[in-house]
Protein backbone atom coordinates (compact mmCIF):
# COMPACT_ATOMS: atom_id res chain seq x y z
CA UNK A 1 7.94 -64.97 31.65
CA UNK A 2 6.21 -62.19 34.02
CA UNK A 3 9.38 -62.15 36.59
CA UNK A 4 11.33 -61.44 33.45
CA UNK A 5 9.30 -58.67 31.85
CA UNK A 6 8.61 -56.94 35.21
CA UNK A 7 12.74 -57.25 35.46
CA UNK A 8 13.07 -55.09 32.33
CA UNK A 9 10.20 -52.76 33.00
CA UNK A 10 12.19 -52.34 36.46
CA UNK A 11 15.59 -51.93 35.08
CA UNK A 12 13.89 -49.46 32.24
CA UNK A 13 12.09 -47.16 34.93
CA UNK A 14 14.96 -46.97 36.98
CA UNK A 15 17.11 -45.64 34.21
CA UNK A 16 14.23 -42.70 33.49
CA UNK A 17 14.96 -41.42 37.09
CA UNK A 18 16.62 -38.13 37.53
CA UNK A 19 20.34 -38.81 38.53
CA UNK A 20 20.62 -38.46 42.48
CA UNK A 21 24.31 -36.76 42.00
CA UNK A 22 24.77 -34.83 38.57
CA UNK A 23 27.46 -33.93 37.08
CA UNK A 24 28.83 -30.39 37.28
CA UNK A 25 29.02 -28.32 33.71
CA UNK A 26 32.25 -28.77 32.62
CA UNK A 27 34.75 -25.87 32.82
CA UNK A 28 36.03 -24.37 29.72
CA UNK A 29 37.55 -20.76 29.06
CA UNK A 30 34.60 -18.30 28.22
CA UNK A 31 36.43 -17.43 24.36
CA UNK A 32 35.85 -21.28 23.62
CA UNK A 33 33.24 -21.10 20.96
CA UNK A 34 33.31 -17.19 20.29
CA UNK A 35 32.65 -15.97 17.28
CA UNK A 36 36.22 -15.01 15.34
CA UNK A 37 36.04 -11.60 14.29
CA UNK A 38 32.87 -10.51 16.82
CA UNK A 39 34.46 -7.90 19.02
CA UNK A 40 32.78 -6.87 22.03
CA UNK A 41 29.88 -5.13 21.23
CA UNK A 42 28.22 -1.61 22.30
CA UNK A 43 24.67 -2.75 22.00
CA UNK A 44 23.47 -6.07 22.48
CA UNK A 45 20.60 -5.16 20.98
CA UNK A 46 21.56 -3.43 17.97
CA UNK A 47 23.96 -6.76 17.57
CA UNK A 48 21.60 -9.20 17.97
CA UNK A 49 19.29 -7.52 15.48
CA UNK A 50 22.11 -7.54 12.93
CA UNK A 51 22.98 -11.66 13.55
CA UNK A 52 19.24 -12.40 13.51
CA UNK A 53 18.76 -10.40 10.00
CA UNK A 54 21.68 -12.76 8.51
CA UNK A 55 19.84 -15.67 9.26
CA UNK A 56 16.84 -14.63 7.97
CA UNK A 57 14.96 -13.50 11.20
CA UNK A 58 12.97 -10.50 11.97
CA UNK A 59 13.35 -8.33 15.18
CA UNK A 60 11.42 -4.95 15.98
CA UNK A 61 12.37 -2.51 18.44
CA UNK A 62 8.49 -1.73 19.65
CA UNK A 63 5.47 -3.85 19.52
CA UNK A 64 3.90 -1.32 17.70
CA UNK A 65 6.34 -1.98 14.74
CA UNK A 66 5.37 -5.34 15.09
CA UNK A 67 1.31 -4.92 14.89
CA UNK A 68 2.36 -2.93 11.67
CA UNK A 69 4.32 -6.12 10.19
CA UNK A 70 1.50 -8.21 10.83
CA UNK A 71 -1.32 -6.09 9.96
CA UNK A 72 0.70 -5.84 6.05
CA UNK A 73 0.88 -8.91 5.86
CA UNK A 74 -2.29 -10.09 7.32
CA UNK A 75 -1.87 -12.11 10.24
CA UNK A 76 -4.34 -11.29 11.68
CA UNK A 77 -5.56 -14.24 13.93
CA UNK A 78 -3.39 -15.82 16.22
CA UNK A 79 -2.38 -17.02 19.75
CA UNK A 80 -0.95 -14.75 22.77
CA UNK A 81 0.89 -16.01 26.16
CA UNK A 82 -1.67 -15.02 28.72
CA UNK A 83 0.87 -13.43 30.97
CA UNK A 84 2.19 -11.60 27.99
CA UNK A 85 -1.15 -10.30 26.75
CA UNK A 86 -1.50 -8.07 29.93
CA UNK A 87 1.41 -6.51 28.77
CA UNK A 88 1.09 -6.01 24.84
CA UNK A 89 -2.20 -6.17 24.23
CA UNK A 90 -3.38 -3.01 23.76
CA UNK A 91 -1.17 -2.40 20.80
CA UNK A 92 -3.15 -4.74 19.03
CA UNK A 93 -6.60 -3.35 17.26
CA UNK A 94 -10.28 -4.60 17.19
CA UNK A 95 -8.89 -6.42 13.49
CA UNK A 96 -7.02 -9.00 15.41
CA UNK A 97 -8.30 -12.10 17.20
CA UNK A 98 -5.92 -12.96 19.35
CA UNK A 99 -6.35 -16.09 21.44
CA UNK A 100 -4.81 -16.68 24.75
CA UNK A 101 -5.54 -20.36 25.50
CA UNK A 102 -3.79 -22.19 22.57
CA UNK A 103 -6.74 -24.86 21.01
CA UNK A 104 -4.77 -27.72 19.57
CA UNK A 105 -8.03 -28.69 17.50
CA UNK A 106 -7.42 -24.95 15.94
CA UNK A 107 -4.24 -25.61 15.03
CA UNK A 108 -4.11 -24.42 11.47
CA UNK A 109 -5.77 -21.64 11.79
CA UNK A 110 -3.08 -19.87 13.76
CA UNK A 111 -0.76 -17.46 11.72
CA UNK A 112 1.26 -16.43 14.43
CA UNK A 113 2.22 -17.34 18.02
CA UNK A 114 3.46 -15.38 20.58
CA UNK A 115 5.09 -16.06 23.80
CA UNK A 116 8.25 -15.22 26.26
CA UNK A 117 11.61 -15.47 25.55
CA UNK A 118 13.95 -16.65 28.16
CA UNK A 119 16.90 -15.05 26.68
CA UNK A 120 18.70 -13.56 23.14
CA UNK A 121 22.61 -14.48 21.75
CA UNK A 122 24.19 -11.17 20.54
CA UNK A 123 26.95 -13.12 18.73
CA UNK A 124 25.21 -15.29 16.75
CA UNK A 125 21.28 -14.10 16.57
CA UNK A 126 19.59 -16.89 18.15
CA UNK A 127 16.34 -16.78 20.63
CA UNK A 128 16.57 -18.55 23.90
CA UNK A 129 13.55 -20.87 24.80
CA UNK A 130 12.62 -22.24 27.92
CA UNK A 131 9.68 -24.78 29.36
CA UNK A 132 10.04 -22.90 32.43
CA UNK A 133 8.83 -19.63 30.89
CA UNK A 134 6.90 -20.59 27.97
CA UNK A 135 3.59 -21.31 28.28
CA UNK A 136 2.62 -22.99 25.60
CA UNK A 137 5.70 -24.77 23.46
CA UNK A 138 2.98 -25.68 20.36
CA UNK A 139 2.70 -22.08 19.75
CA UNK A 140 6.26 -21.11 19.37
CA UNK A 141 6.48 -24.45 17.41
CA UNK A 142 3.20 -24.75 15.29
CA UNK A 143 1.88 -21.68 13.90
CA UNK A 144 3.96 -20.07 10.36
CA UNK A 145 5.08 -16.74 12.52
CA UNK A 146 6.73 -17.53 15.97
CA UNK A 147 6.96 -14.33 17.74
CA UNK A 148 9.58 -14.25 20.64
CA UNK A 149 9.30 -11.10 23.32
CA UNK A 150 12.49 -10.04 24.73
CA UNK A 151 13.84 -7.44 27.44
CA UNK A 152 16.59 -5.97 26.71
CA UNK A 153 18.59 -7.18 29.84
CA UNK A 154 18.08 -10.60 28.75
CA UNK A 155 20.20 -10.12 26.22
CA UNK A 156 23.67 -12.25 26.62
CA UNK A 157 26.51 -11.18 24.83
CA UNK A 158 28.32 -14.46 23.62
CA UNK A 159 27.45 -18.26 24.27
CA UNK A 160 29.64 -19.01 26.77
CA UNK A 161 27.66 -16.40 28.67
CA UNK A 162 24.51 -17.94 27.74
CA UNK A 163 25.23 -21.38 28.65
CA UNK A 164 26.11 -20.06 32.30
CA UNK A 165 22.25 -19.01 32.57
CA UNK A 166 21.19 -22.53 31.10
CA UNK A 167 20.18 -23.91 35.06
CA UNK A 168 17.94 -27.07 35.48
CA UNK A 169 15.39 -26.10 33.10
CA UNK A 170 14.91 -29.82 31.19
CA UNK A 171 14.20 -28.21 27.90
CA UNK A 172 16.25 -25.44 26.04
CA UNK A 173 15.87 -24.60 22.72
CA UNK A 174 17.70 -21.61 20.98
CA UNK A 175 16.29 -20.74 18.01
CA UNK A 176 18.64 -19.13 15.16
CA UNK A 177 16.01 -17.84 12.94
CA UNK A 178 13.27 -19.74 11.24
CA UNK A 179 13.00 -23.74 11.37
CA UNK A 180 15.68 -24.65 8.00
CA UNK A 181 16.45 -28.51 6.73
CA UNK A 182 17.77 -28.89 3.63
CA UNK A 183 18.03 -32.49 1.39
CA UNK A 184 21.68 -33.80 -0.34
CA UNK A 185 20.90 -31.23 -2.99
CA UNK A 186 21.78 -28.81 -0.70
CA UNK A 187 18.42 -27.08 -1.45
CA UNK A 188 17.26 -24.62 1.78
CA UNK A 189 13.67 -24.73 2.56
CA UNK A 190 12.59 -22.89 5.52
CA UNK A 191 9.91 -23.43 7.52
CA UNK A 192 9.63 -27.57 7.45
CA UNK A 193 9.85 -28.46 10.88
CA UNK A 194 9.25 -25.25 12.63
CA UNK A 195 8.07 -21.67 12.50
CA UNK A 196 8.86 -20.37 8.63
CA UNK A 197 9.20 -17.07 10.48
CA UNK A 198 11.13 -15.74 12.88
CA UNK A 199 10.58 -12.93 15.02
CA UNK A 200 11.59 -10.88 18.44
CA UNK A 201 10.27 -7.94 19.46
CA UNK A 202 11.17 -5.83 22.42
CA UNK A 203 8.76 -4.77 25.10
């Protein structure tokens, strides 16, 4: 009975292994899943701001915008990507707590989280999310306001040109506004599984 359980244990860790020899991305032309009508266009940012706004996300050209936004509606405690609070901080006032080590046990007392972005779609509004630069996933994931902070050169234009940056990162989430499910009414609710908010800022 042991030789046959350590035979499935064996044959189950050995599938779990990374592949020695992956397979290559398939090839596909770069107007395969581009979106009819789009056109090419002369901001990326101004673009992605409108696609974002029709899926019910939020994007600010300055962080100062954003303090404003948060400050009306007040969010005023939440958690900050180390690396990121360096940058933005001091746009935020002495009426903000702002953590920057994210406290599971705390969890629900977070309004808002904020961390990198590893990317933007122009064509269709979405957020690009990466392990590799995200420091802590539960805060783009747990708190009501996910807060995504973009530079404008990570902007990509269409998907095709986003899935060409994808690279070995194992886990890649783009985000088109906030979390959505809906039942076989066909009710929307926002906000279920995910972040009932969705923001990106530019900094």
């Amino acid at each position: 009975m042991s030789e046959s359980r350590e035979a499935i244990f064996s044959r189950i860790r050995g599938a779990l292994q990374p592949l020695h020899d992956r397979a290559p991305y398939p090839e596909y032309p770069d107007n395969v899943a581009t979106l009819a009508g789009a056109g090419a266009a002369a901001d990326l940012w101004t673009a992605f701001k409108v696609r974002t706004q029709l899926v019910n996300g939020l994007a600010f050209d300055n962080v100062a915008a954003l303090v404003d936004w948060l400050r009306e509606k007040k969010h005023l405690r939440g958690y900050c990507d180390p690396a990121l609070w360096a940058e933005i901080g001091g746009s935020f006032g002495d009426d903000f707590h702002v953590e920057r080590v994210f406290d599971r046990s705390q969890i629900d007392t977070y309004q808002f989280g904020i961390t990198h972005a590893a990317g933007a779609l122009a064509e269709t509004g979405s957020v690009i999310l990466k392990d590799a630069t995200t420091a802590s996933r539960l805060a783009a994931l747990a708190p009501w306001v996910h807060i995504a902070v973009l530079k404008r050169e990570q902007i990509f234009p269409d998907v095709a040109a986003a899935v060409r940056s994808l690279g070995s990162d194992p886990n890649v989430i783009w985000c088109t506004g906030p979390s959505k499910t809906a039942d076989v009414e066909g009710i929307l609710i926002q906000g279920v599984h995910g972040p009932g908010v969705q923001i990106t800022v530019l900094a």
